[in-house]
N, C-alpha and C. Protein backbone atom coordinates (compact mmCIF):
# COMPACT_ATOMS: atom_id res chain seq x y z
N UNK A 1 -11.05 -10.24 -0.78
CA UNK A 1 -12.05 -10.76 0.10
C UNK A 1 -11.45 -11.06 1.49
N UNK A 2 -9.84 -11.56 1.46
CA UNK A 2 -9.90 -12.20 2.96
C UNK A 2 -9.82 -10.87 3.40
N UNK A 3 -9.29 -9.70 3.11
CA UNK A 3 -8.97 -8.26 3.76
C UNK A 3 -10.50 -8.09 4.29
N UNK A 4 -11.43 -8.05 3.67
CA UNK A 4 -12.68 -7.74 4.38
C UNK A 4 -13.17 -8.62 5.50
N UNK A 5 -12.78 -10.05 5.12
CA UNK A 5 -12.49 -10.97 6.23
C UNK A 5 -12.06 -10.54 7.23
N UNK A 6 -10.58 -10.64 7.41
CA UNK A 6 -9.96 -9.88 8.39
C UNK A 6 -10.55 -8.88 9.28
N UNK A 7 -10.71 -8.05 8.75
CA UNK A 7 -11.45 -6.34 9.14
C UNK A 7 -12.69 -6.94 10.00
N UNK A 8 -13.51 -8.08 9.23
CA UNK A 8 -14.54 -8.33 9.98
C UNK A 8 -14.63 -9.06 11.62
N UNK A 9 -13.26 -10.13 11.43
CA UNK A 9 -13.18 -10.44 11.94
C UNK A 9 -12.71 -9.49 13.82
N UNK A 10 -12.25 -8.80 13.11
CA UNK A 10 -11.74 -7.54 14.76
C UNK A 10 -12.64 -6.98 14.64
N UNK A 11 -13.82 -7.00 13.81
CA UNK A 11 -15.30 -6.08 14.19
C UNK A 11 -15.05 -4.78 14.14
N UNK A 12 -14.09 -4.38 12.94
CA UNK A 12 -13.83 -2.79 12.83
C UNK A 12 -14.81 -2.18 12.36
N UNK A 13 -15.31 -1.29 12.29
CA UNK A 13 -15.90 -0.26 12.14
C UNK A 13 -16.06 -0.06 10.44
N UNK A 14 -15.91 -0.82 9.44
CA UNK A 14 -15.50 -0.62 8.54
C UNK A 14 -16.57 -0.93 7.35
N UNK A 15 -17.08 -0.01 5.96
CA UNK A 15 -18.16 -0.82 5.22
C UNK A 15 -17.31 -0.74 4.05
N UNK A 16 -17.13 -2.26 3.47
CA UNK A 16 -16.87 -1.63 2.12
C UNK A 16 -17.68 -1.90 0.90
N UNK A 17 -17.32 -1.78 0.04
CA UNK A 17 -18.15 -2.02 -1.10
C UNK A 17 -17.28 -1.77 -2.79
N UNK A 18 -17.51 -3.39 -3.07
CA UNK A 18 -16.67 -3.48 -4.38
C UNK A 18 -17.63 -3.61 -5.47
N UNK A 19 -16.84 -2.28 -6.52
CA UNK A 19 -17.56 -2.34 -7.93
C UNK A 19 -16.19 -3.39 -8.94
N UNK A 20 -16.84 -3.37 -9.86
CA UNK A 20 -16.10 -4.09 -11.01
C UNK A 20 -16.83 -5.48 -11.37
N UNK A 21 -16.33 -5.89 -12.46
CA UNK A 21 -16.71 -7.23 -13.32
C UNK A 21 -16.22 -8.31 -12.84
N UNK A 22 -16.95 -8.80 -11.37
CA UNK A 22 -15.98 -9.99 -10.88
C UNK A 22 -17.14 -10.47 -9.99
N UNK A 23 -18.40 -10.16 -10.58
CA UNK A 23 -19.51 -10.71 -9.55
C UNK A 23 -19.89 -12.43 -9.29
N UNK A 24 -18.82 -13.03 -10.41
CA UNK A 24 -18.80 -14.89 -10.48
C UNK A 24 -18.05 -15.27 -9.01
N UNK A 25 -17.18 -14.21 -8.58
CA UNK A 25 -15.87 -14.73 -8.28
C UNK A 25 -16.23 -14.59 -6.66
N UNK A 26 -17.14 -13.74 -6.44
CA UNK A 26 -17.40 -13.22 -5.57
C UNK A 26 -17.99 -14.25 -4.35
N UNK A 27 -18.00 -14.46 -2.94
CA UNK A 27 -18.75 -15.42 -2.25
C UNK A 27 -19.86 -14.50 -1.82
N UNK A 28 -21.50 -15.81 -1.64
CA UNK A 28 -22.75 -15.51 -1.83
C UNK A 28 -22.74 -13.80 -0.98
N UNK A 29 -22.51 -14.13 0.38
CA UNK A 29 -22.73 -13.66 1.40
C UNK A 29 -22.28 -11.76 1.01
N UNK A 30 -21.36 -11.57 0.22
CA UNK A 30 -20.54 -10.12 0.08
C UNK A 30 -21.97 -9.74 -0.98
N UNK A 31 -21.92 -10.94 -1.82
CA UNK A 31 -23.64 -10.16 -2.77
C UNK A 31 -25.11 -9.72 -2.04
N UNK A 32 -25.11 -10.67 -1.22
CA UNK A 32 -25.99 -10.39 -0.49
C UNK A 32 -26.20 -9.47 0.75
N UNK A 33 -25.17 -9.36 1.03
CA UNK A 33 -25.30 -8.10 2.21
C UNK A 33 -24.83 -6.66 1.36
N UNK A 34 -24.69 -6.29 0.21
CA UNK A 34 -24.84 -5.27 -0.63
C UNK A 34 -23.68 -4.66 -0.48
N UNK A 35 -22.23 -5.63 -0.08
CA UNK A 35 -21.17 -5.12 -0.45
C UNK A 35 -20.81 -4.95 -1.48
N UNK A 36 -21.18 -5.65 -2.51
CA UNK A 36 -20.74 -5.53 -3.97
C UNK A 36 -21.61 -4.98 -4.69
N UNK A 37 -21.37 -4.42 -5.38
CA UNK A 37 -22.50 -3.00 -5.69
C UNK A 37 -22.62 -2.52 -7.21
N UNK A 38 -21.68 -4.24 -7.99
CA UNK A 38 -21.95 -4.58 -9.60
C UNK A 38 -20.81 -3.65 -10.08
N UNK A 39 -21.03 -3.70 -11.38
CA UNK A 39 -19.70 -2.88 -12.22
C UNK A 39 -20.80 -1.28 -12.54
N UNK A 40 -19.70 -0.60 -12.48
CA UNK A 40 -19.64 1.10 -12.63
C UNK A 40 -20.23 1.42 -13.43
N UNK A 41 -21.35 1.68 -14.43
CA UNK A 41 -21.54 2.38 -15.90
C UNK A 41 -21.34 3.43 -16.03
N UNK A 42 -21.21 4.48 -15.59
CA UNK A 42 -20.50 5.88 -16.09
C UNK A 42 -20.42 6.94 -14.83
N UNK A 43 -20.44 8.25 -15.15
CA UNK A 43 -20.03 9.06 -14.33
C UNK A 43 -20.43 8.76 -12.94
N UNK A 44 -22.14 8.92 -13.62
CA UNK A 44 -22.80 9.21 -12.20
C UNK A 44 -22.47 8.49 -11.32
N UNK A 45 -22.77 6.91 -11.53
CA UNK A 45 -22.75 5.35 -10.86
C UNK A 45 -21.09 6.04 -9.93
N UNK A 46 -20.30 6.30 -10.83
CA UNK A 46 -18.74 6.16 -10.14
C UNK A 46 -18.47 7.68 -8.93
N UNK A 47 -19.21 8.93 -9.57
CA UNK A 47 -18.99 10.07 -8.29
C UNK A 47 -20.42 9.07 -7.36
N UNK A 48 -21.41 8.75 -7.41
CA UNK A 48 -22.11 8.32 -5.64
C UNK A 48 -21.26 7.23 -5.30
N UNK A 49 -20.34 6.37 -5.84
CA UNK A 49 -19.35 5.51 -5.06
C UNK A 49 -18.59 6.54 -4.34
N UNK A 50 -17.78 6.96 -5.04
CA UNK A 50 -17.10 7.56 -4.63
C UNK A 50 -16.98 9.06 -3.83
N UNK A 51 -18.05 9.55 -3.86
CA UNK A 51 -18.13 10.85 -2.64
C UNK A 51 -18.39 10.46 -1.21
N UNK A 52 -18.75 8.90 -1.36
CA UNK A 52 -19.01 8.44 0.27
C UNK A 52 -18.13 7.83 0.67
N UNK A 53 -16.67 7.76 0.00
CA UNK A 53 -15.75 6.66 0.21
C UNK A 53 -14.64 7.46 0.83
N UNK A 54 -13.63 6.65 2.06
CA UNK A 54 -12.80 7.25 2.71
C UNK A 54 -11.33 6.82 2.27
N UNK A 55 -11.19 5.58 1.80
CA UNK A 55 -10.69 4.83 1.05
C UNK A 55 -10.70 4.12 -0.35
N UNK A 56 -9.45 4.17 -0.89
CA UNK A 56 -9.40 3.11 -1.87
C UNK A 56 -8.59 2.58 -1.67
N UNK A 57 -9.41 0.68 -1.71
CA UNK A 57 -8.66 0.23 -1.55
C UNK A 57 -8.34 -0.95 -2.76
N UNK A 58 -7.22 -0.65 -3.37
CA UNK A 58 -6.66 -1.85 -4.55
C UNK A 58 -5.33 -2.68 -4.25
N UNK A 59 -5.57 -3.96 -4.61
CA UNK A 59 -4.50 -4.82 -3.92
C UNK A 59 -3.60 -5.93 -5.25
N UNK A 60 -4.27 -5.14 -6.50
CA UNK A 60 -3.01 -5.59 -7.80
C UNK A 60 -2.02 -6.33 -8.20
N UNK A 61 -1.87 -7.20 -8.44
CA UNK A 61 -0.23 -7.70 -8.36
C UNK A 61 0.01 -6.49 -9.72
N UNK A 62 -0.68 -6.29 -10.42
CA UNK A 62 -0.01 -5.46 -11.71
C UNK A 62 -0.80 -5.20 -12.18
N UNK A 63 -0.93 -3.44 -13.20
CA UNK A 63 -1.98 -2.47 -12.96
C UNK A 63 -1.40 -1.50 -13.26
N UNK A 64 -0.12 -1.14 -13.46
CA UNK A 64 0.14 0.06 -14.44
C UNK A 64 -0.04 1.35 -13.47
N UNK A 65 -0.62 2.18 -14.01
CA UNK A 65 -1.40 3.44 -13.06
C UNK A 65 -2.63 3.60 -13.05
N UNK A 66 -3.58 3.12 -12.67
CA UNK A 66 -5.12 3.13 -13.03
C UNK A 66 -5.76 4.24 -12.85
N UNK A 67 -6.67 4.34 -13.67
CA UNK A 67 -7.66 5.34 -13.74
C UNK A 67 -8.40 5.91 -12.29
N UNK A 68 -8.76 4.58 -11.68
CA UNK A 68 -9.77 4.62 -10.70
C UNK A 68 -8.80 5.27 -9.40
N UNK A 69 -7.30 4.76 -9.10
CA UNK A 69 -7.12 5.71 -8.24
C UNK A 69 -6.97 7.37 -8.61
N UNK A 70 -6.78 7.64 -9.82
CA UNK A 70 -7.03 9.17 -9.89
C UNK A 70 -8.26 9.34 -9.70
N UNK A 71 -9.24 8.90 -9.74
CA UNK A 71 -10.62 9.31 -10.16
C UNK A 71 -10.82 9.30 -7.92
N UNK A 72 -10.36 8.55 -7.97
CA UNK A 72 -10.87 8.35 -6.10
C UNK A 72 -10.03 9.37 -5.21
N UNK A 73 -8.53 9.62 -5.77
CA UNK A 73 -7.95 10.56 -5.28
C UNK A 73 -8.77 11.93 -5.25
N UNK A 74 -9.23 12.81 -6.65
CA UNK A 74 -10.09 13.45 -6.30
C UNK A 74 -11.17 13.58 -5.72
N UNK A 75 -12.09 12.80 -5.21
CA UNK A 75 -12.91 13.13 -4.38
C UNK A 75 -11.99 12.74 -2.91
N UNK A 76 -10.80 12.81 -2.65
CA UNK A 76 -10.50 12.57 -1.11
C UNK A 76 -10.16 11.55 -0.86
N UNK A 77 -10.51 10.46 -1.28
CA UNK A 77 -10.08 8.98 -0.90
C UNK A 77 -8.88 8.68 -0.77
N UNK A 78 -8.52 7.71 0.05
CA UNK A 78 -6.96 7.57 0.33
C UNK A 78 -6.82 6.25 -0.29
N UNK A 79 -5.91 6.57 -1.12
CA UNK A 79 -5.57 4.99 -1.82
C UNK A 79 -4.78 4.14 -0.81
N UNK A 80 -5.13 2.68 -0.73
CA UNK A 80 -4.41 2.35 -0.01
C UNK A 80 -4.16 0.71 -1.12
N UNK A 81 -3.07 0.86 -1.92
CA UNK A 81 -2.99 0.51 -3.10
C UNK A 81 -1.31 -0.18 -3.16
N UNK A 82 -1.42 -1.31 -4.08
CA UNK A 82 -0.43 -2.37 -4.16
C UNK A 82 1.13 -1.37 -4.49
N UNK A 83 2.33 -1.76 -3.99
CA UNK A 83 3.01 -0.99 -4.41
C UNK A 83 3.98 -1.26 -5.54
N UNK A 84 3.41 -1.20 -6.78
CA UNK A 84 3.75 -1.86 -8.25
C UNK A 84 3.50 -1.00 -9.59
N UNK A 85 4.70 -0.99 -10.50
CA UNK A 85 4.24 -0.57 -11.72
C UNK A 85 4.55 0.71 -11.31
N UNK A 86 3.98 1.73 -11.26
CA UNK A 86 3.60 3.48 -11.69
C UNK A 86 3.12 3.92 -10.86
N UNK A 87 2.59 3.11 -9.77
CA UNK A 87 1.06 3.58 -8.81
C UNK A 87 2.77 4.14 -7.38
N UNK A 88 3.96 3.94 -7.13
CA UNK A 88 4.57 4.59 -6.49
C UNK A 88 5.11 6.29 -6.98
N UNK A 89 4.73 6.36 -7.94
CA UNK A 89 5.77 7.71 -8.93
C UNK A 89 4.49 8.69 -8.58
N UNK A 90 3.38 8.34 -8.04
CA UNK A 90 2.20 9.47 -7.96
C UNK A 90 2.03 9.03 -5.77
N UNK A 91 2.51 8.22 -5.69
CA UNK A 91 1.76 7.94 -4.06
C UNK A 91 2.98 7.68 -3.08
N UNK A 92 2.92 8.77 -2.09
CA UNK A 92 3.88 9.01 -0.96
C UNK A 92 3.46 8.10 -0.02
N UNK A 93 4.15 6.67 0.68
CA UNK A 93 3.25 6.55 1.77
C UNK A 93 3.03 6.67 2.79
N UNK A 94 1.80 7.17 3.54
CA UNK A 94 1.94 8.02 4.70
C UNK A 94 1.55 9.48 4.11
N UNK A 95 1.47 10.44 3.22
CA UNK A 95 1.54 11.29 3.34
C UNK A 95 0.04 11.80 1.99
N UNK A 96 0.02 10.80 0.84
CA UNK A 96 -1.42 10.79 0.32
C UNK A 96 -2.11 9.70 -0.04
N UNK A 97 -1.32 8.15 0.57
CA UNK A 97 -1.97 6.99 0.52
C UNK A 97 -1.11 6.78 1.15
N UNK A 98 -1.22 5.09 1.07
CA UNK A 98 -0.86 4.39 1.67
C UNK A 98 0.06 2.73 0.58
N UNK A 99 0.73 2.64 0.79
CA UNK A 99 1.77 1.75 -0.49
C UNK A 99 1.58 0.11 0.39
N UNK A 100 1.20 -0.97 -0.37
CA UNK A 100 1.12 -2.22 0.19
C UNK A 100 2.41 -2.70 -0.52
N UNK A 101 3.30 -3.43 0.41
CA UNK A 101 4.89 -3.70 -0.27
C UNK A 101 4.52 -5.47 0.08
N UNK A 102 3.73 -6.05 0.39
CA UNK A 102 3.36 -7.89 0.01
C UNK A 102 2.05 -8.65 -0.71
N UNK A 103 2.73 -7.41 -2.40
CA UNK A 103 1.99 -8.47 -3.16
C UNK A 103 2.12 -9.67 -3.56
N UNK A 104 3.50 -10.13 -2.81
CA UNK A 104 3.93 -11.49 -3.42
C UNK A 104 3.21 -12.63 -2.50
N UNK A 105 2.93 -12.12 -1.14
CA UNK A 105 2.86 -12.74 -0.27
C UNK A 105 1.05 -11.97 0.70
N UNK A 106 -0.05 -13.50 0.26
CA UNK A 106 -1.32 -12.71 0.42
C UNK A 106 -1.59 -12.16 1.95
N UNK A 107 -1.12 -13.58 2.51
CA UNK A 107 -1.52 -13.37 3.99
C UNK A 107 -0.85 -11.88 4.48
N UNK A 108 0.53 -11.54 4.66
CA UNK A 108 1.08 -10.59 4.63
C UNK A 108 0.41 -9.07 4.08
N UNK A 109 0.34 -8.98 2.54
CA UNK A 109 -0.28 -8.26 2.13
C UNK A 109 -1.95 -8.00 3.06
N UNK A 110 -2.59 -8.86 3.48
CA UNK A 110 -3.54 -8.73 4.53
C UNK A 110 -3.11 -8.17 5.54
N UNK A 111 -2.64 -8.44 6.49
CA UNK A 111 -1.92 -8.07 7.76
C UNK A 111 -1.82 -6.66 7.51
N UNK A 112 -0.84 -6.02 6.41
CA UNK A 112 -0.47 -5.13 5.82
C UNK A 112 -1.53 -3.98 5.89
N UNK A 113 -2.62 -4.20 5.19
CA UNK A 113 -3.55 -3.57 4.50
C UNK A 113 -4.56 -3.35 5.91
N UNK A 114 -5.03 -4.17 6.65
CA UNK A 114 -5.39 -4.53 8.12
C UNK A 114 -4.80 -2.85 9.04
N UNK A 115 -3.47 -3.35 9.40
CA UNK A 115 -2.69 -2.16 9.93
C UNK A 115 -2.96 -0.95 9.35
N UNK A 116 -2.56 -1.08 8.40
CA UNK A 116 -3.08 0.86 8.19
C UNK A 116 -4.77 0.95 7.68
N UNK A 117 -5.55 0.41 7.80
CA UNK A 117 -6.76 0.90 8.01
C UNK A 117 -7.13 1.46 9.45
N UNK A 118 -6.47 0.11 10.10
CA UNK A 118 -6.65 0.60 11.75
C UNK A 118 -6.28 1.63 12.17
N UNK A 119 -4.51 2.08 11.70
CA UNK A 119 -4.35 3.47 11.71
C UNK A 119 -5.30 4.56 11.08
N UNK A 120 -5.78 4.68 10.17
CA UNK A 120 -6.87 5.57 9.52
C UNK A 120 -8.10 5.79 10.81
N UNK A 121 -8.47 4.75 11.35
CA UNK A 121 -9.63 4.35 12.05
C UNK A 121 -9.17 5.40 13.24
N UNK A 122 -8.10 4.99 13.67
CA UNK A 122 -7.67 5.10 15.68
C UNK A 122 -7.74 6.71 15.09
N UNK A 123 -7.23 7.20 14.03
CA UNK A 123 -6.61 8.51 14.04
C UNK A 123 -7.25 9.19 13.04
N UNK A 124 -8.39 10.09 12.98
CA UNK A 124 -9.28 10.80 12.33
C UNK A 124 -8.52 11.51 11.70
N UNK A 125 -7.56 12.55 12.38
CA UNK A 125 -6.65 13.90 11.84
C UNK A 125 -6.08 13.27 11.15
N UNK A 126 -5.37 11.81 11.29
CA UNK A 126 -4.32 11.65 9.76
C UNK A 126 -5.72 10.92 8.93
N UNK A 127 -6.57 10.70 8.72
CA UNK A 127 -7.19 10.54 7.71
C UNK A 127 -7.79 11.46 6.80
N UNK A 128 -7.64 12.57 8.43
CA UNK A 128 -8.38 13.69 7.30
C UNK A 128 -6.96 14.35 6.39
N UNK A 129 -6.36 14.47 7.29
CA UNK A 129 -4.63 15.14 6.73
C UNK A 129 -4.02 14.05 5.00
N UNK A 130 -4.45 13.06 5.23
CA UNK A 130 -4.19 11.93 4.29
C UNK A 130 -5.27 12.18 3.15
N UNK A 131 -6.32 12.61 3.71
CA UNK A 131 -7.50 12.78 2.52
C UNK A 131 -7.66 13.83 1.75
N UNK A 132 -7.01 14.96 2.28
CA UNK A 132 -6.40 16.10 1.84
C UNK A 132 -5.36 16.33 0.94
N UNK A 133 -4.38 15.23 1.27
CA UNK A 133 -3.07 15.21 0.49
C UNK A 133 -3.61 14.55 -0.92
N UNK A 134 -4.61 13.56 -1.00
CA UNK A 134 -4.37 12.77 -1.82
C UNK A 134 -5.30 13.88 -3.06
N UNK A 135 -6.66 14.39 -2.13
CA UNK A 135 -7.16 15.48 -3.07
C UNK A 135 -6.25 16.23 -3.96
N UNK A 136 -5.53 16.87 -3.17
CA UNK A 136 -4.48 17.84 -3.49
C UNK A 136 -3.43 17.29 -4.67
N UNK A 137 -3.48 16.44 -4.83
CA UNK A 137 -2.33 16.04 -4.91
C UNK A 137 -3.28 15.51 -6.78
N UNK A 138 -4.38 15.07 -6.87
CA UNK A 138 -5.25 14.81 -7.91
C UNK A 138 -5.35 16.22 -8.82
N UNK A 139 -6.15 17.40 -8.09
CA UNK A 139 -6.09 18.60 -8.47
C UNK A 139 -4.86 18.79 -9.26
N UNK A 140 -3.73 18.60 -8.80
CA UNK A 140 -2.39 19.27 -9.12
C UNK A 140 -1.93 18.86 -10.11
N UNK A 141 -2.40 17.29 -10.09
CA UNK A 141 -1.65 16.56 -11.43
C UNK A 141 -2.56 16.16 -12.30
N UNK A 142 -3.40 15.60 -11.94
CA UNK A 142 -4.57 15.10 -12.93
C UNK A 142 -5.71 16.21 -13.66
N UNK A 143 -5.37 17.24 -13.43
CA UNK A 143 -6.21 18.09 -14.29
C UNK A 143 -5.98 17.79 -15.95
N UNK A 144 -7.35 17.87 -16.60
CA UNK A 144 -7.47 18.29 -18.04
C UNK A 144 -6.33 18.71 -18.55
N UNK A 145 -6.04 19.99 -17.53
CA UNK A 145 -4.80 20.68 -18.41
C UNK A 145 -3.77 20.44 -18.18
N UNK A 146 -3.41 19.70 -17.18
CA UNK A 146 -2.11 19.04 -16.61
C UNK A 146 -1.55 17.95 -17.72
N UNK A 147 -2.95 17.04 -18.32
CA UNK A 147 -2.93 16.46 -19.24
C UNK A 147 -2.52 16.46 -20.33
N UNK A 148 -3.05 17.56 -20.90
CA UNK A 148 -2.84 18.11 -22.39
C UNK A 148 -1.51 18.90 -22.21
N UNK A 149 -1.62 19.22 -21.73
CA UNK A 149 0.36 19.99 -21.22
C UNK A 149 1.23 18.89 -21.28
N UNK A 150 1.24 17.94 -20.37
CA UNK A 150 2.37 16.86 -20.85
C UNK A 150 2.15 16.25 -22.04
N UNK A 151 1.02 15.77 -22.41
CA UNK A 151 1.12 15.28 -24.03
C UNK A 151 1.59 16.32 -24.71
N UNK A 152 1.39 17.43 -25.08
CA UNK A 152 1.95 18.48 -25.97
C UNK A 152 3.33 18.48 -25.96
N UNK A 153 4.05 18.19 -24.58
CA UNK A 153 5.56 18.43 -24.39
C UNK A 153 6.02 16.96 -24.93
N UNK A 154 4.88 15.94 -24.53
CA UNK A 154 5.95 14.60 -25.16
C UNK A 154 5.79 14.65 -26.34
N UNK A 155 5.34 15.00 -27.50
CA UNK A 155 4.85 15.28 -28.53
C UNK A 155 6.18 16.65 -29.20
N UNK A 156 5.95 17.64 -28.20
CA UNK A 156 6.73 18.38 -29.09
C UNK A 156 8.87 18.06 -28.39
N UNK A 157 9.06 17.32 -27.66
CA UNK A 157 10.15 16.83 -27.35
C UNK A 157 10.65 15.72 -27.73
């Protein structure tokens, strides 16, 4: 929330909109202006989030490798995601997201997250160049068969 704070506060250019199971937690004002947009129920609900989205943005203290940035990587989205757990072994930063290194520290981690949106904003070509990579980069690894290929090898190794 304060990140959207923030953002609001310099009057960026910016809409976001959070799904997931956290609509208690949430203040009135983000429900009511239709930033929060309830939890996901299946495909459909998650490709119309996500074909309009330029970003993802997740800020984790811990989280493993989640689903949702593969799922956002393919349609283009640029993760711009905590840098913890697994989520570095798939994300270059700068080149198909973007890596937040102060999850320990919120204000920071704001500041953080702040800055490279602005960069995304000032600079269209690296967003598009960034939105490309991260596609690319989903295609390559996260396919079906990319899938079943490494399970088969950890399985037969």
């Amino acid at each position: 929330m304060k990140i959207i704070q923030a953002c609001r506060a310099k009057n960026l250019p910016i809409e976001f909109k959070l799904a997931g199971p956290f609509k208690e937690e949430l203040p009135l004002e983000l429900i009511e202006d239709k930033t929060y947009v309830g939890e996901l129920k299946g495909g459909e609900e998650m490709y119309a989030l996500h074909k309009n989205n330029d970003v993802l943005l997740m800020t984790s203290a811990w989280e493993g490798f989640p689903l949702v940035i593969m799922e956002a990587m393919a349609f283009g989205a640029i993760p711009l995601v905590s840098n913890i757990d697994a989520i570095p072994e798939h994300i270059q930063h700068g080149k198909n997201g973007f890596l937040l290194n102060h999850v320990d520290n919120e204000n920071k981690l704001v500041d953080e997250a702040v800055v490279n949106l602005i960069k995304l904003i000032d600079a269209k070509s690296t967003l598009k160049n960034i939105s490309q990579n991260a596609y690319d980069y989903a295609i390559n690894n996260f396919s079906e068969e990319k899938f079943i290929n490494s399970y088969r090898e950890s399985i037969l190794n």
